[in-house]
Protein backbone atom coordinates (compact mmCIF):
# COMPACT_ATOMS: atom_id res chain seq x y z
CA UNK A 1 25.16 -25.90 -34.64
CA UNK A 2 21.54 -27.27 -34.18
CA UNK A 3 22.89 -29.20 -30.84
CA UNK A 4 23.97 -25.88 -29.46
CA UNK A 5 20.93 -23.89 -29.96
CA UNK A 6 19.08 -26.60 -28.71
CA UNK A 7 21.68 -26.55 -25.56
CA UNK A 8 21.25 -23.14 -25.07
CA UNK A 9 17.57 -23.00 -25.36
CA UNK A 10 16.87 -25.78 -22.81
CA UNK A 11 19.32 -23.72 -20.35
CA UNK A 12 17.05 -20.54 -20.91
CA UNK A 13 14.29 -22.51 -20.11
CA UNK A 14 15.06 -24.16 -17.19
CA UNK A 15 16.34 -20.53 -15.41
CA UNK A 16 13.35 -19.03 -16.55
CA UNK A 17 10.97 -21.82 -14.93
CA UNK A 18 13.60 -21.81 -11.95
CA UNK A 19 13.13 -18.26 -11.08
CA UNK A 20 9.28 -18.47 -12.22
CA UNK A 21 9.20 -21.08 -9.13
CA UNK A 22 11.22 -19.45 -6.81
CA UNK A 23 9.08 -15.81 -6.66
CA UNK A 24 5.63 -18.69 -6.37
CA UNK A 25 7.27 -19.94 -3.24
CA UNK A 26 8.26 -16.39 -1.56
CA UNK A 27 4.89 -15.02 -2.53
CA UNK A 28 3.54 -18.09 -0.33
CA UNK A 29 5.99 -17.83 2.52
CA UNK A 30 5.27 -13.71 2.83
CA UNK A 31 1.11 -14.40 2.81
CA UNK A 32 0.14 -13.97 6.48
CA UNK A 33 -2.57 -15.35 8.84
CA UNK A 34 -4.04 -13.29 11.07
CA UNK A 35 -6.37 -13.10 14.33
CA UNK A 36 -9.99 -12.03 13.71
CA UNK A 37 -10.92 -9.10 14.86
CA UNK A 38 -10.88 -5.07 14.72
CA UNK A 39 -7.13 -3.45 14.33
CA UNK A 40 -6.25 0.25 14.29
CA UNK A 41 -3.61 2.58 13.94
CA UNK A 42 -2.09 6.02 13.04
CA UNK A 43 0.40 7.07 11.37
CA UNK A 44 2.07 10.74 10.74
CA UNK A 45 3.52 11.36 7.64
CA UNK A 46 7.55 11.81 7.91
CA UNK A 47 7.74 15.16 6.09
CA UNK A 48 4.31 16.88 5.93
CA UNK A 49 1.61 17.47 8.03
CA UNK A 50 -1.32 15.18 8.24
CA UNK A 51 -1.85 11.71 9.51
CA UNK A 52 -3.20 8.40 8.17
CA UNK A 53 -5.44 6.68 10.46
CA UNK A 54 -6.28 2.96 9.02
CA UNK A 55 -8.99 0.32 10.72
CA UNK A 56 -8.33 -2.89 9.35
CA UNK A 57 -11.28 -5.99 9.78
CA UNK A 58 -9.49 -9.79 10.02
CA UNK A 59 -12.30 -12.37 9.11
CA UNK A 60 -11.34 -15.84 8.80
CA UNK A 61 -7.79 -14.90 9.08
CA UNK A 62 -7.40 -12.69 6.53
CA UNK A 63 -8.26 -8.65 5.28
CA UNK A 64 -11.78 -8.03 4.40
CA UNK A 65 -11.78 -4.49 5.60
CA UNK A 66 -9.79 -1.33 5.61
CA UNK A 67 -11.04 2.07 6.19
CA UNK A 68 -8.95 4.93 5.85
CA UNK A 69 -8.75 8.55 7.31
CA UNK A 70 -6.75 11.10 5.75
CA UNK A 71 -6.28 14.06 7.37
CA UNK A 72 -4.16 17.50 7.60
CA UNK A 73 -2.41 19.66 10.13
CA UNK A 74 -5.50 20.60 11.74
CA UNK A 75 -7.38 17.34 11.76
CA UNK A 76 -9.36 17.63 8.39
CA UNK A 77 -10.16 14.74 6.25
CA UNK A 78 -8.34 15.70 2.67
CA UNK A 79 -11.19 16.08 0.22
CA UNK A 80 -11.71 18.51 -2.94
CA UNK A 81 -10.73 21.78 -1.01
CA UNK A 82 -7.59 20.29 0.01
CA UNK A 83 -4.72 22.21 -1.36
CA UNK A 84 -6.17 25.31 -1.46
CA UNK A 85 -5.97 28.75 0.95
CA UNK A 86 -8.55 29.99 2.31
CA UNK A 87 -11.05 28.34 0.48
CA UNK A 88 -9.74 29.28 -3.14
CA UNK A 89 -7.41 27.69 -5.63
CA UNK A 90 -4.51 30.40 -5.19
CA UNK A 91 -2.02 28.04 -6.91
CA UNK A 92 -3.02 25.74 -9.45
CA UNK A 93 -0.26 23.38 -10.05
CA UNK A 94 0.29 22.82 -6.35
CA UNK A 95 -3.57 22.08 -6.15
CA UNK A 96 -3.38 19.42 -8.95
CA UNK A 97 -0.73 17.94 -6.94
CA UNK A 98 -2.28 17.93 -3.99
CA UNK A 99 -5.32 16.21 -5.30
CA UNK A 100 -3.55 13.63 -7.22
CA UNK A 101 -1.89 12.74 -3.68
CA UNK A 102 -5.58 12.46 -2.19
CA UNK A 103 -6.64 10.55 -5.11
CA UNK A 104 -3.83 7.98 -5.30
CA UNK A 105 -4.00 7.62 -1.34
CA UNK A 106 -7.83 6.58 -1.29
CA UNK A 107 -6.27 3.17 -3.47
CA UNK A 108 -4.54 2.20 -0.41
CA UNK A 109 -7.51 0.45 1.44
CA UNK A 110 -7.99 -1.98 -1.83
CA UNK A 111 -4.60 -2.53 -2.95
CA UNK A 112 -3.99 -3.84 1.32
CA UNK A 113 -7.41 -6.59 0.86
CA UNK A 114 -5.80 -7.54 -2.22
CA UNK A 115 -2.21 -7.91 -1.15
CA UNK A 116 -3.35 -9.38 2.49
CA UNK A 117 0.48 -8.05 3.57
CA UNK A 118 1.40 -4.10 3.58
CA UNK A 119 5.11 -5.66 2.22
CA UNK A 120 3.26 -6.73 -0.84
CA UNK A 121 1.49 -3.37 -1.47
CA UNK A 122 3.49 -1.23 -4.30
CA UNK A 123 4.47 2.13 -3.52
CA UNK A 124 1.51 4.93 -4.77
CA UNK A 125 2.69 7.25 -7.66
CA UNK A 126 1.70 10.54 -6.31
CA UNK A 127 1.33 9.67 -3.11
CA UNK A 128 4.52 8.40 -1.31
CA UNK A 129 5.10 9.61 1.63
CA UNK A 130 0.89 9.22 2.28
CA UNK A 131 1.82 5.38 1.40
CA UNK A 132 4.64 5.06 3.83
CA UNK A 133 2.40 6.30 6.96
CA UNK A 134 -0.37 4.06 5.56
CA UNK A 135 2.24 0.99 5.70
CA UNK A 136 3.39 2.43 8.87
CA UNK A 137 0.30 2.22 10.19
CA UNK A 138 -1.04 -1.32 8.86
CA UNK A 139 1.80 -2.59 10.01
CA UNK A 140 1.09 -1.07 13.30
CA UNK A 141 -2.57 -2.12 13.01
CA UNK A 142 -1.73 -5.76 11.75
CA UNK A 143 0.97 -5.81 14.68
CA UNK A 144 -2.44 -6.44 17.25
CA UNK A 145 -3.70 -9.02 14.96
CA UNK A 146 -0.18 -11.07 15.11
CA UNK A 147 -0.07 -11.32 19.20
């Protein structure tokens, strides 16, 4: 009985440390290397107004900088009033929403230097379709820095 446990903890083992070592490796083959320099891009959001406007710095092949514009319909960077009509809060719970988007978007620049890739950068709670026209657009942006 001791002989089995034994067994069957040594084959637990070795597929843990097996897939352990296999994510290491793809985590390696996925970083990237990229051409210094200034990179920009747009991207509009696939079901609401707005666009996401991203410059991304390359120094020493890798991201250092990213600065982000988020804007509405008409071109305005989303800030506190964002949300709200005519200057007022006229619905609450779709303000809270709306803020919590702005909020979680403004992670975006930090979570791209720390992931180097836009494939390794987690979708945003509260803000996904803002993240996929962010990665639309670094990948657009990192595109230049490829060539």
């Amino acid at each position: 009985m001791k002989r089995k446990s034994f067994i069957l903890f040594l084959f637990t083992a070795a597929v843990l440390m097996t897939a352990c070592g296999g994510k290491k490796e793809k985590e390696t083959a996925t970083a990237q290397s990229y051409r210094d320099g200034v990179y920009s891009a747009e991207a509009e959001p696939e079901e609401v107004g707005g666009a996401i406007s991203l410059t991304i710095t390359v120094s020493e092949g890798k991201i250092t900088e990213v600065q982000m514009k988020n804007t509405d319909r008409n071109g305005k960077e989303k800030d506190e009033d964002y949300g709200k009509t005519d200057g007022k809060i006229t619905n609450p719970g779709l303000y809270k929403i709306a803020q919590q988007s702005v909020e979680a978007t403004a992670k975006f620049p930090q979570l791209l230097i720390e992931a180097q890739t836009p494939d390794r950068v987690d979708a945003i709670s509260g803000a996904t379709i803002s993240y996929r026209a962010c990665i639309k657009a670094a990948n657009e942006a990192l595109e230049q820095a490829r060539k």
